[in-house]
N, C-alpha and C. Protein backbone atom coordinates (compact mmCIF):
# COMPACT_ATOMS: atom_id res chain seq x y z
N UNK A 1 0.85 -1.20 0.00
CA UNK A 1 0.00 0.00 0.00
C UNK A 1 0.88 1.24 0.00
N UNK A 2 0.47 2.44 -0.91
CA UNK A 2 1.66 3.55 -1.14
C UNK A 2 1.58 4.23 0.57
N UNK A 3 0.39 4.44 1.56
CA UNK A 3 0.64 4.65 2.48
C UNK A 3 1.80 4.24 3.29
N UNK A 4 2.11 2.87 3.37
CA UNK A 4 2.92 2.44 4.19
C UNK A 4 4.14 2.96 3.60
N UNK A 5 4.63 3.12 2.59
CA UNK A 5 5.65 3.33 1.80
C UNK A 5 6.17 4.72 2.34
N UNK A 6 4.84 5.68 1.91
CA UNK A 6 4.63 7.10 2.47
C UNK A 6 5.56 7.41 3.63
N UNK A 7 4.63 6.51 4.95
CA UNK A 7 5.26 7.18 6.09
C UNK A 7 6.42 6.16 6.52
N UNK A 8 7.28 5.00 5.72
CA UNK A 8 8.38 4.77 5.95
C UNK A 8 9.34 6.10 5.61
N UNK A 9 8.96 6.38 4.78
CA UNK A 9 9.86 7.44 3.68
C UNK A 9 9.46 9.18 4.27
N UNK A 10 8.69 9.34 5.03
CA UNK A 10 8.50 10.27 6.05
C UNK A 10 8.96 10.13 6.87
N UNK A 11 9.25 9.09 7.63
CA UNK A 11 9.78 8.74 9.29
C UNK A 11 11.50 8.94 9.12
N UNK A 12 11.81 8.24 8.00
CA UNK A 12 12.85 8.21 7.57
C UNK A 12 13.66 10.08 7.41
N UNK A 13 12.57 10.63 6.41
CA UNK A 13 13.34 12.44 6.53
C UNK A 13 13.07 13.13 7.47
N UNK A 14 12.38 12.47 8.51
CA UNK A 14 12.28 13.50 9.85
C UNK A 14 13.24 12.76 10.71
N UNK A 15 14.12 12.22 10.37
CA UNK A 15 15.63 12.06 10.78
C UNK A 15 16.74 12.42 10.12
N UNK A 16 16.63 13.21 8.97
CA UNK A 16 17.46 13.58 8.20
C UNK A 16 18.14 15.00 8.83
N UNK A 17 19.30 15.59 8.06
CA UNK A 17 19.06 16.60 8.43
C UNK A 17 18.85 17.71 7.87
N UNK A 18 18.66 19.06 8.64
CA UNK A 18 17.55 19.89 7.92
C UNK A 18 16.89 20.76 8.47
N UNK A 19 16.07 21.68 8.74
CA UNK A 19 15.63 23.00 9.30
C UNK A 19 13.94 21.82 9.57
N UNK A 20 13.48 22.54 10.73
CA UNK A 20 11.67 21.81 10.58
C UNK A 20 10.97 22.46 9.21
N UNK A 21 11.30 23.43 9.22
CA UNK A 21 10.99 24.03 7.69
C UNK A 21 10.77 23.26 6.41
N UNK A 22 12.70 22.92 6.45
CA UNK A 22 12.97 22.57 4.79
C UNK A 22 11.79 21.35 4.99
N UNK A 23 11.87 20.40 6.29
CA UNK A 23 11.36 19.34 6.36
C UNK A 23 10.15 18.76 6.09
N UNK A 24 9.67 19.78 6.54
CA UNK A 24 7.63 20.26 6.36
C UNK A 24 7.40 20.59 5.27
N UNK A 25 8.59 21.19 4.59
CA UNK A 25 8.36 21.54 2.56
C UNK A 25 8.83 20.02 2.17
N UNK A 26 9.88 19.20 2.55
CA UNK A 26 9.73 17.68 1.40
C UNK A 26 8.68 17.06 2.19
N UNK A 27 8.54 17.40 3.07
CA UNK A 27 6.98 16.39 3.18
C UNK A 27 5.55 16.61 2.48
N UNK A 28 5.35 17.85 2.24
CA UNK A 28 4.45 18.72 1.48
C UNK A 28 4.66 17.96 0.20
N UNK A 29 6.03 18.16 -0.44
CA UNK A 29 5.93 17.96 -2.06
C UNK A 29 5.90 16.36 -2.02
N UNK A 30 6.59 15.47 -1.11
CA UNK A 30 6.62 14.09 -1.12
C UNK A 30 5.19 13.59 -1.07
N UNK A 31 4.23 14.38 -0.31
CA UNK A 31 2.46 13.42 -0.50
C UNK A 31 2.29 14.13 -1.70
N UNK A 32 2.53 15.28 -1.98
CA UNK A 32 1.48 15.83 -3.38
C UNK A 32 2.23 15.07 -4.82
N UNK A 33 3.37 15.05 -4.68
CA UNK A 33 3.98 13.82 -6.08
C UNK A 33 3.42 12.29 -5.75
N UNK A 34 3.47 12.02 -4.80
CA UNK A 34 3.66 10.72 -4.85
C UNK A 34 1.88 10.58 -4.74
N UNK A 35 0.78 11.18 -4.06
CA UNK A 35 -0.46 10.47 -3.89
C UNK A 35 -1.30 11.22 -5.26
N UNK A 36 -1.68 10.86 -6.19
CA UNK A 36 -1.89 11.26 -7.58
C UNK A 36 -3.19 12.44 -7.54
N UNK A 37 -3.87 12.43 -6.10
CA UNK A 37 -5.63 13.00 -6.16
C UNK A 37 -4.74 14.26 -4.84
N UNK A 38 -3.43 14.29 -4.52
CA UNK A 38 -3.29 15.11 -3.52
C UNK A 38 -3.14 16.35 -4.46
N UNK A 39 -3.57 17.52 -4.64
CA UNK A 39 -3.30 18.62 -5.65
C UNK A 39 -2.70 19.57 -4.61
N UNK A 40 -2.82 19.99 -3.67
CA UNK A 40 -2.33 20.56 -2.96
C UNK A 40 -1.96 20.00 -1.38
N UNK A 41 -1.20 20.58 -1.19
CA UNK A 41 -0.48 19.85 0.60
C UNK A 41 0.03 20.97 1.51
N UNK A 42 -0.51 21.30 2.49
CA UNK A 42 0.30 22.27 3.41
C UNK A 42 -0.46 22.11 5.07
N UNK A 43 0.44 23.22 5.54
CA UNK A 43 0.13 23.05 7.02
C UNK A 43 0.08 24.34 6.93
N UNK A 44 -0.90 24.21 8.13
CA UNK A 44 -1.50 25.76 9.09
C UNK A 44 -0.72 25.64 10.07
N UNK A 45 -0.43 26.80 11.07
CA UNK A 45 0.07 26.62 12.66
C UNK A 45 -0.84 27.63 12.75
N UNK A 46 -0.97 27.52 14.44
CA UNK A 46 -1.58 28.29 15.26
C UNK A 46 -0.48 29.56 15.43
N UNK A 47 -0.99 30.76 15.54
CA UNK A 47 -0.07 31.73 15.49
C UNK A 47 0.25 32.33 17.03
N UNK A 48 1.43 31.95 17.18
CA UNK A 48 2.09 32.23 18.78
C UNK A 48 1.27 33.74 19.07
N UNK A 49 1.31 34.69 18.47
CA UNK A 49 1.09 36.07 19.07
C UNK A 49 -0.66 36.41 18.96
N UNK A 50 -1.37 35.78 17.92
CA UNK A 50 -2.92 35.55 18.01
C UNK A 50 -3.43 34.35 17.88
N UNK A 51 -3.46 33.73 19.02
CA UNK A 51 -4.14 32.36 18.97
C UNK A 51 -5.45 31.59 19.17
N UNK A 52 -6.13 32.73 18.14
CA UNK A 52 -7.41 32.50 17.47
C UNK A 52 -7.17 32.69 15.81
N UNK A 53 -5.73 32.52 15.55
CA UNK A 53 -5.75 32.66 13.53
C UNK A 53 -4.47 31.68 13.99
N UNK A 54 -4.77 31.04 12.32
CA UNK A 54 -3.68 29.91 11.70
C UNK A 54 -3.28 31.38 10.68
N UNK A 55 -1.45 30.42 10.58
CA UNK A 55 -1.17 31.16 9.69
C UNK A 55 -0.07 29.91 8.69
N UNK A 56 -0.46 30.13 7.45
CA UNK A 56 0.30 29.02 6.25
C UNK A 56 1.62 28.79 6.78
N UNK A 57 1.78 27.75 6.85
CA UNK A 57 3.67 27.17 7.13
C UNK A 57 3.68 26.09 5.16
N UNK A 58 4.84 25.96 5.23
CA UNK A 58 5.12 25.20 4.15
C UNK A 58 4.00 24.52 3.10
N UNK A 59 4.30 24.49 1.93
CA UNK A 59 2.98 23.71 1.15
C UNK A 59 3.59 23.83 -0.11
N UNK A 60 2.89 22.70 -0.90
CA UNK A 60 3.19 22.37 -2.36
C UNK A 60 1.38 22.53 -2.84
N UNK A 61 2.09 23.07 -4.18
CA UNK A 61 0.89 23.39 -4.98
C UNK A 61 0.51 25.14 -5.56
N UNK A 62 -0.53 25.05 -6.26
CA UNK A 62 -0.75 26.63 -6.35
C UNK A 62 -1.07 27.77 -5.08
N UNK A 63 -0.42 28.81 -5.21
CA UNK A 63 -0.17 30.10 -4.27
C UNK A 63 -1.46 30.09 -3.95
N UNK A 64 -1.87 30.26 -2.63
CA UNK A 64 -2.97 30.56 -1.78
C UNK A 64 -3.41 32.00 -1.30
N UNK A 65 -4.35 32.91 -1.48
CA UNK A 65 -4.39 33.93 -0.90
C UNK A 65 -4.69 33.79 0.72
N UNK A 66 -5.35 32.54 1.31
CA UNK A 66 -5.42 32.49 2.55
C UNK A 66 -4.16 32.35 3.46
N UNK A 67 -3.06 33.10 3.46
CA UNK A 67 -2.02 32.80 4.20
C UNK A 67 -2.30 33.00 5.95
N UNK A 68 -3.75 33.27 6.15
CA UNK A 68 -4.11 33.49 7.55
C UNK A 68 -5.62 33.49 7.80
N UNK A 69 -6.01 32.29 8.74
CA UNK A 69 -7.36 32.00 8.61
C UNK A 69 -7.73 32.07 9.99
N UNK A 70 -8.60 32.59 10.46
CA UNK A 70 -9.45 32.97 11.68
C UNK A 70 -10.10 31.78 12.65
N UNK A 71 -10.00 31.19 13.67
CA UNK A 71 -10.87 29.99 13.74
C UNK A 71 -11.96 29.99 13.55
N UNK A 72 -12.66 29.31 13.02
CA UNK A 72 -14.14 29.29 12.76
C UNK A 72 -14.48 29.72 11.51
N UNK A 73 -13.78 29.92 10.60
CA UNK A 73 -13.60 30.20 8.82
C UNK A 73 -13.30 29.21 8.17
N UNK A 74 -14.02 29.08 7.32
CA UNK A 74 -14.05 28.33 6.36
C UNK A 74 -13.39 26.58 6.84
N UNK A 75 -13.19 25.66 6.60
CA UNK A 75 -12.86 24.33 6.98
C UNK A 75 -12.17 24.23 8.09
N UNK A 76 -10.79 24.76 7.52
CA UNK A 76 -9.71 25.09 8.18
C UNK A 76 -9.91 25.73 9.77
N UNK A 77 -10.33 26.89 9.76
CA UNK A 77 -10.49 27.11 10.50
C UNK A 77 -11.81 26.81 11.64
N UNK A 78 -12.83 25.91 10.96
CA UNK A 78 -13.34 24.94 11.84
C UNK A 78 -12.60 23.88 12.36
N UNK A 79 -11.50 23.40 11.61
CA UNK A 79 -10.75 22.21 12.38
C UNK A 79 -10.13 23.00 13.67
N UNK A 80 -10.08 24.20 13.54
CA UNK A 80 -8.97 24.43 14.75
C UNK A 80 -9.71 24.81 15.73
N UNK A 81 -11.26 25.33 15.51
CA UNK A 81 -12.01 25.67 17.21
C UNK A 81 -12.62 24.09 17.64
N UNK A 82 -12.86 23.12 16.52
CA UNK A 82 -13.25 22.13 17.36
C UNK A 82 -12.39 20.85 17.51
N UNK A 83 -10.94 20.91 16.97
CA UNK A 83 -9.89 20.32 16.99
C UNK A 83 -10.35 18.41 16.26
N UNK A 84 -11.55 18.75 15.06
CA UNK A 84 -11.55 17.65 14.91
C UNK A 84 -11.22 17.38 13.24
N UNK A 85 -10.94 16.11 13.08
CA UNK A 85 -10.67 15.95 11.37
C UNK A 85 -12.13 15.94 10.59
N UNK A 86 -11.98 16.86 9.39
CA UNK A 86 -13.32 17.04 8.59
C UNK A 86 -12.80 16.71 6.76
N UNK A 87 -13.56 16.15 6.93
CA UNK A 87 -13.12 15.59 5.21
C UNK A 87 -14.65 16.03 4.37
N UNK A 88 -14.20 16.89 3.44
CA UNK A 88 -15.37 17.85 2.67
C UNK A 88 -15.18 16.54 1.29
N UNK A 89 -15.82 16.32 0.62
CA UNK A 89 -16.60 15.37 -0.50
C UNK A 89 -16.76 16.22 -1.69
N UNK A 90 -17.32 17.45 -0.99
CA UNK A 90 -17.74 18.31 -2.14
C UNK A 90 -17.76 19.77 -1.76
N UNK A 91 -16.78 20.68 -1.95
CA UNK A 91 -16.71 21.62 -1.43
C UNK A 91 -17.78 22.68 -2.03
N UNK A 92 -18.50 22.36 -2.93
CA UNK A 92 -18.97 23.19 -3.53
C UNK A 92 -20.83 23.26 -2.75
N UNK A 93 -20.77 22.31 -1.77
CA UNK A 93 -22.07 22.34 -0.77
C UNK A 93 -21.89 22.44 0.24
N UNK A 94 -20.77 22.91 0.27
CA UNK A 94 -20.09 23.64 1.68
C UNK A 94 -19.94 25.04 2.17
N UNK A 95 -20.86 25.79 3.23
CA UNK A 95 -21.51 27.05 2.97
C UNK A 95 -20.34 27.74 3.46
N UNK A 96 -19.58 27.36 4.43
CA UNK A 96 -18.21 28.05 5.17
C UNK A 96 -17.23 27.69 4.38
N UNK A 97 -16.84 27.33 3.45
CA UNK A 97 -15.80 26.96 2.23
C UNK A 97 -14.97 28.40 1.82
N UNK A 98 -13.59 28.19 2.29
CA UNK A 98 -13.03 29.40 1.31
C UNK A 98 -12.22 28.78 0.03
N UNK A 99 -12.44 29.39 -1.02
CA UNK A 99 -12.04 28.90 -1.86
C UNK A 99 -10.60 29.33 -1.91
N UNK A 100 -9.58 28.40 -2.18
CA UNK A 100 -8.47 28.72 -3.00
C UNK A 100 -8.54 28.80 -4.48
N UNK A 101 -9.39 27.89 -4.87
CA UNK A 101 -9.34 27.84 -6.25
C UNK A 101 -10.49 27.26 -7.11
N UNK A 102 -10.94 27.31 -8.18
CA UNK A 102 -12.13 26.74 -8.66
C UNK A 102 -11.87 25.50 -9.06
N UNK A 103 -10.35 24.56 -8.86
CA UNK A 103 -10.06 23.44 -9.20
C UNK A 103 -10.54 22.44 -8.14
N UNK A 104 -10.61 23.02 -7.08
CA UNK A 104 -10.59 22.63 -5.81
C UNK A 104 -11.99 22.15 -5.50
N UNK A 105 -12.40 20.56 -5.28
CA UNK A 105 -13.48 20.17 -5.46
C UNK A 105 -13.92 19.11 -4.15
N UNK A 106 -12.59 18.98 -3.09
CA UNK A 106 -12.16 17.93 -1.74
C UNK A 106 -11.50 18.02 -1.53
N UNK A 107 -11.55 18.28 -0.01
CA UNK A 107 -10.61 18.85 0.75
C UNK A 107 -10.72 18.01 2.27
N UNK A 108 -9.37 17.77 2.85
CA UNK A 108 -9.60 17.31 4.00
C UNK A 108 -8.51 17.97 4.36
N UNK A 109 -8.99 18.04 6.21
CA UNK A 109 -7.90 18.23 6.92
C UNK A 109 -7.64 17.77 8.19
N UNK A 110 -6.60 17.97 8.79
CA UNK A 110 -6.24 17.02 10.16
C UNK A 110 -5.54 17.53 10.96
N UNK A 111 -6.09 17.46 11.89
CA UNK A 111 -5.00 18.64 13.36
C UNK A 111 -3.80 17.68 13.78
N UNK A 112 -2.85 18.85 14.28
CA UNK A 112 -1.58 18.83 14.44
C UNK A 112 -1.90 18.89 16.07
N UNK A 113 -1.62 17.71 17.06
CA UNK A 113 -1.85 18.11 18.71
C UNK A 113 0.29 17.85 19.43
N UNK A 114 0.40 18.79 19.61
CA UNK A 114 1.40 18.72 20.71
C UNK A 114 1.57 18.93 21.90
N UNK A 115 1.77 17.89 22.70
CA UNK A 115 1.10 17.35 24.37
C UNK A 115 -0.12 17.62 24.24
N UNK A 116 -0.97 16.91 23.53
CA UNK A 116 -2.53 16.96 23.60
C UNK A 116 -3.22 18.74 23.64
N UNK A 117 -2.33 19.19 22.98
CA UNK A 117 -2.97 20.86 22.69
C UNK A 117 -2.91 20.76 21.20
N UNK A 118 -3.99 21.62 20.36
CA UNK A 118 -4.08 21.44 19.20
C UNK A 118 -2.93 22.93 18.98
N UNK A 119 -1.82 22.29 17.63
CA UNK A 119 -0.77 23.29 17.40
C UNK A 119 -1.27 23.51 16.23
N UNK A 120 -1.61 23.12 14.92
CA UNK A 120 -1.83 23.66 13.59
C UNK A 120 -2.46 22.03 13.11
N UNK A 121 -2.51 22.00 11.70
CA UNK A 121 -3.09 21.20 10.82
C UNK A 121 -2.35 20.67 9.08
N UNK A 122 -2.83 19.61 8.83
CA UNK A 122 -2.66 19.04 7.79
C UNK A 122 -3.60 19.38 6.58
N UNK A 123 -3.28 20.38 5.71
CA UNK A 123 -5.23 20.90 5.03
C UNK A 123 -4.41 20.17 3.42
N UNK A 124 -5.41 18.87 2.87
CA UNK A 124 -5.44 19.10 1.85
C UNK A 124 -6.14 18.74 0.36
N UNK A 125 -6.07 19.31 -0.32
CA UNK A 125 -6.92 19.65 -1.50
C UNK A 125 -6.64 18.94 -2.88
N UNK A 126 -8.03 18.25 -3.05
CA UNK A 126 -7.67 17.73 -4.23
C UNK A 126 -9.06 17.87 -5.46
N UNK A 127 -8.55 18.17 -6.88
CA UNK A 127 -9.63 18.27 -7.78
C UNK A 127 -10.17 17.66 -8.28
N UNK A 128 -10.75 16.33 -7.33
CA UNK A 128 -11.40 15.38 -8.12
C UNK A 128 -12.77 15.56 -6.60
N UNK A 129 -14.14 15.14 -7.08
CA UNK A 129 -15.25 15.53 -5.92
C UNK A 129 -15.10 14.21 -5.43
N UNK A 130 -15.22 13.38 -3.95
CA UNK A 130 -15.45 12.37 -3.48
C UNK A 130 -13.74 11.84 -3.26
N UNK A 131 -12.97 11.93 -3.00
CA UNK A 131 -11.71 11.24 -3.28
C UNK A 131 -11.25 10.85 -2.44
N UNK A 132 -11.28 11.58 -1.13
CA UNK A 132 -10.89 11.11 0.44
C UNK A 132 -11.53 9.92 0.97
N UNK A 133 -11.11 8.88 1.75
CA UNK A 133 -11.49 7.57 2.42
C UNK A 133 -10.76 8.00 3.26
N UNK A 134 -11.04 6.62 4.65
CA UNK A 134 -10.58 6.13 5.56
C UNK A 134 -9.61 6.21 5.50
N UNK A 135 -8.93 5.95 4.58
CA UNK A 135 -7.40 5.36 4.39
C UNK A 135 -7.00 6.27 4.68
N UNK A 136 -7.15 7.47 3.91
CA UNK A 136 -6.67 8.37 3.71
C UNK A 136 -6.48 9.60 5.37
N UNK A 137 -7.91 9.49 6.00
CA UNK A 137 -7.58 10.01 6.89
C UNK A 137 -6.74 9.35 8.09
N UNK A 138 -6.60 7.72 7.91
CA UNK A 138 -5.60 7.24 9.13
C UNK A 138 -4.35 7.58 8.62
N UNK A 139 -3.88 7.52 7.45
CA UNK A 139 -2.39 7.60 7.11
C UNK A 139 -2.75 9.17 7.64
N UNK A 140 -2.80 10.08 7.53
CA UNK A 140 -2.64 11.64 7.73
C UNK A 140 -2.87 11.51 9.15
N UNK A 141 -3.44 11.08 10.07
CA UNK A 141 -3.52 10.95 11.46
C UNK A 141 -1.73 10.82 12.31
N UNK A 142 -1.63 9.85 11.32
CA UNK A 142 -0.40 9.06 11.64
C UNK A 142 0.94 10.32 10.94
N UNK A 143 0.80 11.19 10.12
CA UNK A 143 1.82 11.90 9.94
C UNK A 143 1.98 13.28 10.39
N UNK A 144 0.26 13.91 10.53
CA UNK A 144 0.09 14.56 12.28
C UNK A 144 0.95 14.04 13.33
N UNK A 145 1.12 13.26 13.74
CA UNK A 145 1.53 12.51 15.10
C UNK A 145 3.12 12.67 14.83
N UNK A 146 3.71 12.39 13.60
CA UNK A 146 4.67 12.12 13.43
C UNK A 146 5.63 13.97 13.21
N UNK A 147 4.70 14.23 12.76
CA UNK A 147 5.20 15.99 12.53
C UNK A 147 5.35 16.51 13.93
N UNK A 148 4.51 16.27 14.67
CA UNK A 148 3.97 17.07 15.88
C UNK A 148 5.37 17.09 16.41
N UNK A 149 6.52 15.41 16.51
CA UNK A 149 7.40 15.04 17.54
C UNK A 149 8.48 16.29 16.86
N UNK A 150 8.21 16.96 15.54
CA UNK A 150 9.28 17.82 15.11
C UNK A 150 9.22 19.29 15.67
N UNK A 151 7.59 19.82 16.40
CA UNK A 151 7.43 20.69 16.37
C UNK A 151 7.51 21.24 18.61
């Protein structure tokens, strides 16, 4: 299964060496090349000085105007007031939806918890409607968990 592959080959560069930065950018471009429906990949953090807004950390894919999202806005920022994973099907029947883009048709995302406090999230976007499973949200559970030990 390319999951397992995934987070061998994740576990593996979060022992490499490297800035948490550079690290969080090959992990970004490593799911969006390698999982074919991932179109976009990035992380939110919670912002040390207002911690009621995420603000964009690393990501692969097209430029986002949301580089700072409010809790309780649009997906994203529902994952972060109720700290839970939400996987959208169809963003386009989704009334709190901010759009990045009109390609953008499913979207999931997944909180980032360090010592059981929610720190930021896994948001990502793909242009096909329906595409996210199970699968999909345990492997991303599991690289939440695995990011978190970097942050």
């Amino acid at each position: 299964m390319i999951f397992e592959k995934l987070s061998r080959r994740i576990e593996d560069l979060l022992h490499e060496k490297g800035s948490m930065l550079f690290k969080l950018q090959r992990i970004c471009k490593l799911l969006k090349d390698e999982v074919a429906y991932y179109d976009w990949v990035g992380f939110y953090f919670v912002d040390k000085e207002n911690p009621e807004e995420l603000i964009l950390g690393p990501f692969e894919g097209a430029p986002t105007e949301h580089t700072r999202i409010h809790f309780g806005q649009g997906i994203c920022g529902q994952v972060a007031e109720d700290e839970k994973t939400r996987i959208v099907q169809d963003v386009a029947r989704e009334e709190n939806y901010l759009s990045c883009s009109r390609d953008v048709k499913s979207e999931i995302v997944v909180p980032i918890f360090k010592n059981e406090k929610f720190i930021g999230e896994i948001d990502i976007d793909s242009y096909k409607v329906a595409t996210f499973t199970d699968e999909d949200e345990k492997f991303l559970k599991k690289v939440a968990n695995m990011v978190s030990e970097l942050l």
